[in-house]
C-alpha atoms as a PDB file:
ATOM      1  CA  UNK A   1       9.435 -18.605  17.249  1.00  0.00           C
ATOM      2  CA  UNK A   2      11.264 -18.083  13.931  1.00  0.00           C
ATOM      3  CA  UNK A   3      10.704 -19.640  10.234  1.00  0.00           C
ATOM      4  CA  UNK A   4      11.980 -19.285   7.436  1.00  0.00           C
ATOM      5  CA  UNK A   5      10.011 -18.302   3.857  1.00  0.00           C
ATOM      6  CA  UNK A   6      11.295 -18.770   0.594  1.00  0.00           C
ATOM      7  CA  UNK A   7       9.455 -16.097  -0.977  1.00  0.00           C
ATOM      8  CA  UNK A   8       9.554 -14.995  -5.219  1.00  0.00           C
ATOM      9  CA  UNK A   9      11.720 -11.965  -5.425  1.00  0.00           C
ATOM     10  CA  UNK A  10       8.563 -10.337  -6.712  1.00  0.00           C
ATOM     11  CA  UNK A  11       6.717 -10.937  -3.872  1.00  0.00           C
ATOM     12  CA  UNK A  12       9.297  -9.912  -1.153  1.00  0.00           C
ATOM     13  CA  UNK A  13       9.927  -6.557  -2.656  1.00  0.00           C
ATOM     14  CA  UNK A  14       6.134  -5.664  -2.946  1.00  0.00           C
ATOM     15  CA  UNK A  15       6.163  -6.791   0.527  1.00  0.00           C
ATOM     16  CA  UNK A  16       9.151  -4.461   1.047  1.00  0.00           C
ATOM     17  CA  UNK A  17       7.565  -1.775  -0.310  1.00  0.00           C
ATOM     18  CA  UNK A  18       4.763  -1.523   1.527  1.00  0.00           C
ATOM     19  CA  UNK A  19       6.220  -1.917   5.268  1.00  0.00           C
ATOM     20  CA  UNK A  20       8.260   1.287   3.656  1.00  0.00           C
ATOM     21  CA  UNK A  21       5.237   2.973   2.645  1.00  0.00           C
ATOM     22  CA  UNK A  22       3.845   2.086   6.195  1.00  0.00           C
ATOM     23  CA  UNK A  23       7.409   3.593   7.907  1.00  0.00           C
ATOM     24  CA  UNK A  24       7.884  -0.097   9.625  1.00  0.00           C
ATOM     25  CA  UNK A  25      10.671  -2.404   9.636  1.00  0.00           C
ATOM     26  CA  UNK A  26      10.068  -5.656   7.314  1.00  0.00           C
ATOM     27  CA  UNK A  27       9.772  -7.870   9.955  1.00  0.00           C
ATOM     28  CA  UNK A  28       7.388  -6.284  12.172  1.00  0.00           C
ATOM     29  CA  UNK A  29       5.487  -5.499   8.813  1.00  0.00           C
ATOM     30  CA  UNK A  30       5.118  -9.618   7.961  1.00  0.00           C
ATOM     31  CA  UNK A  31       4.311 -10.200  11.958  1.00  0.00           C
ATOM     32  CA  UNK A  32       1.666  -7.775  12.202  1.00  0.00           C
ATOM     33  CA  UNK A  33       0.555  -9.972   8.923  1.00  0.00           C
ATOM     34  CA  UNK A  34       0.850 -13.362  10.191  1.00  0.00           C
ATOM     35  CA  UNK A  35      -0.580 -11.715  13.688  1.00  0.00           C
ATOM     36  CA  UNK A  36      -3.504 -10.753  11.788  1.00  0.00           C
ATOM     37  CA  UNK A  37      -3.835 -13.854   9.304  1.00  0.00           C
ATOM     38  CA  UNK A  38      -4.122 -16.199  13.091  1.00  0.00           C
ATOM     39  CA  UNK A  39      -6.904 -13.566  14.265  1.00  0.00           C
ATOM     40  CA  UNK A  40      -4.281 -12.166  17.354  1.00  0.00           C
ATOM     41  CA  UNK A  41      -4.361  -7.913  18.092  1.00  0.00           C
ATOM     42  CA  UNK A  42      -1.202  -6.491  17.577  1.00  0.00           C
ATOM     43  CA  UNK A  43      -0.622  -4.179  20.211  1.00  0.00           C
ATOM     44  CA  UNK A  44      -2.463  -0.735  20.312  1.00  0.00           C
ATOM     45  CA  UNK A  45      -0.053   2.076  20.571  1.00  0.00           C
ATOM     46  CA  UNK A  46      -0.966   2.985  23.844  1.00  0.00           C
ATOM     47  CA  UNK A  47      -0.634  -0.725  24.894  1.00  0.00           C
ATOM     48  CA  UNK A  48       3.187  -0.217  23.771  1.00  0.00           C
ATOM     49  CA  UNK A  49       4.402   2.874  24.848  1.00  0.00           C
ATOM     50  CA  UNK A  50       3.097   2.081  28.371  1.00  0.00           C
ATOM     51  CA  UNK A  51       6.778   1.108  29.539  1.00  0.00           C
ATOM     52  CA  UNK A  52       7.858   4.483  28.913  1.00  0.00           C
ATOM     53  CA  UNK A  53       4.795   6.545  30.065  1.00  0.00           C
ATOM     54  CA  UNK A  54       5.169   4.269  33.820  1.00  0.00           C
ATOM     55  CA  UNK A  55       9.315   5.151  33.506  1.00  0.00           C
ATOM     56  CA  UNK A  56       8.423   8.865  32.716  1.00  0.00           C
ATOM     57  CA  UNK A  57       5.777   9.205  35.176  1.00  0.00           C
ATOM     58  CA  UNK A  58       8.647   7.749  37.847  1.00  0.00           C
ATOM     59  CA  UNK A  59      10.731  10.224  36.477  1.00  0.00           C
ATOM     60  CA  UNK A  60       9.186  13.206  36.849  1.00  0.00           C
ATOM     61  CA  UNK A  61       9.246  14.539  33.584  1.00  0.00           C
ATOM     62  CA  UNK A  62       6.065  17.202  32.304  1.00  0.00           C
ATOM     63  CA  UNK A  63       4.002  16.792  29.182  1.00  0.00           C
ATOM     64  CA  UNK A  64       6.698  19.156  27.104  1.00  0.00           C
ATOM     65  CA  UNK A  65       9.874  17.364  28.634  1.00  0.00           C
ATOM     66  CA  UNK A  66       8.051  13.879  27.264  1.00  0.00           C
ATOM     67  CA  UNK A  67       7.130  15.217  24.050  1.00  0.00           C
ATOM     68  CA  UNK A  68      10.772  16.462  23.394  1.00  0.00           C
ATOM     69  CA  UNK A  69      12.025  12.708  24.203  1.00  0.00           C
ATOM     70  CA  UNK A  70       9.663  11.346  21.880  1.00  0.00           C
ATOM     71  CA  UNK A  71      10.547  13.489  19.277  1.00  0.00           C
ATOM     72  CA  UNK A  72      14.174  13.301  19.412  1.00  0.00           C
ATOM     73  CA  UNK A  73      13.589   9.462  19.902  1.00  0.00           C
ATOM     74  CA  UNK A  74      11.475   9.253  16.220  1.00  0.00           C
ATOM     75  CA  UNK A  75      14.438  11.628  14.765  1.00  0.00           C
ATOM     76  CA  UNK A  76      17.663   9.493  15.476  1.00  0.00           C
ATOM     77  CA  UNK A  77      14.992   6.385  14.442  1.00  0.00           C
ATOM     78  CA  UNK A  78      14.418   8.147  11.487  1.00  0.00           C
ATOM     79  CA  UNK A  79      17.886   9.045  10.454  1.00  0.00           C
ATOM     80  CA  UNK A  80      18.965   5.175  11.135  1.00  0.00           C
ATOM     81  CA  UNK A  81      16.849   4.115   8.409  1.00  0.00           C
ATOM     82  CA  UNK A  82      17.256   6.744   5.460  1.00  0.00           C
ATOM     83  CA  UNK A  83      19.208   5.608   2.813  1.00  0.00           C
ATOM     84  CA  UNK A  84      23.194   6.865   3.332  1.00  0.00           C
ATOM     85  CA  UNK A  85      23.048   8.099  -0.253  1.00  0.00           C
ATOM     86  CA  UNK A  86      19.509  10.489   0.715  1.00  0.00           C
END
């Protein structure tokens, strides 16, 4: 489903700011609100990365092979969202 919110520019950066300070995207910031507001669980972490524990267990890969592909996964995410001026 999608809506849209007419929200004070006040309001929307504070929101901003926070899903920054929380290293989220906006949107999944104001659906883990509105998930929370209509008493549904987000997802636990281990609930989430369960897709790619079944793929690496398929795979083959060891406990230091996994960790690697995490890491490097979280370090290209990261760079995507600095700032191109940082």
């Amino acid at each position: 489903m999608s809506i849209t919110i007419d929200l004070p520019t006040e309001a929307e950066a504070g929101l901003r700011k926070k899903a920054k300070a929380k290293g989220i995207d906006f949107s999944e910031f104001l659906e883990n609100i509105l998930q929370r507001e209509a008493n549904i669980k987000p997802m636990s972490f281990s609930e989430s990365a369960r897709p790619l524990r079944n793929w690496t267990n398929t795979q083959g890969y060891c406990e230091e092979e996994i960790e690697d592909l995490v890491d490097e996964a979280v370090s290209e995410v990261r760079r995507e969202k600095r700032p191109l001026n940082q």
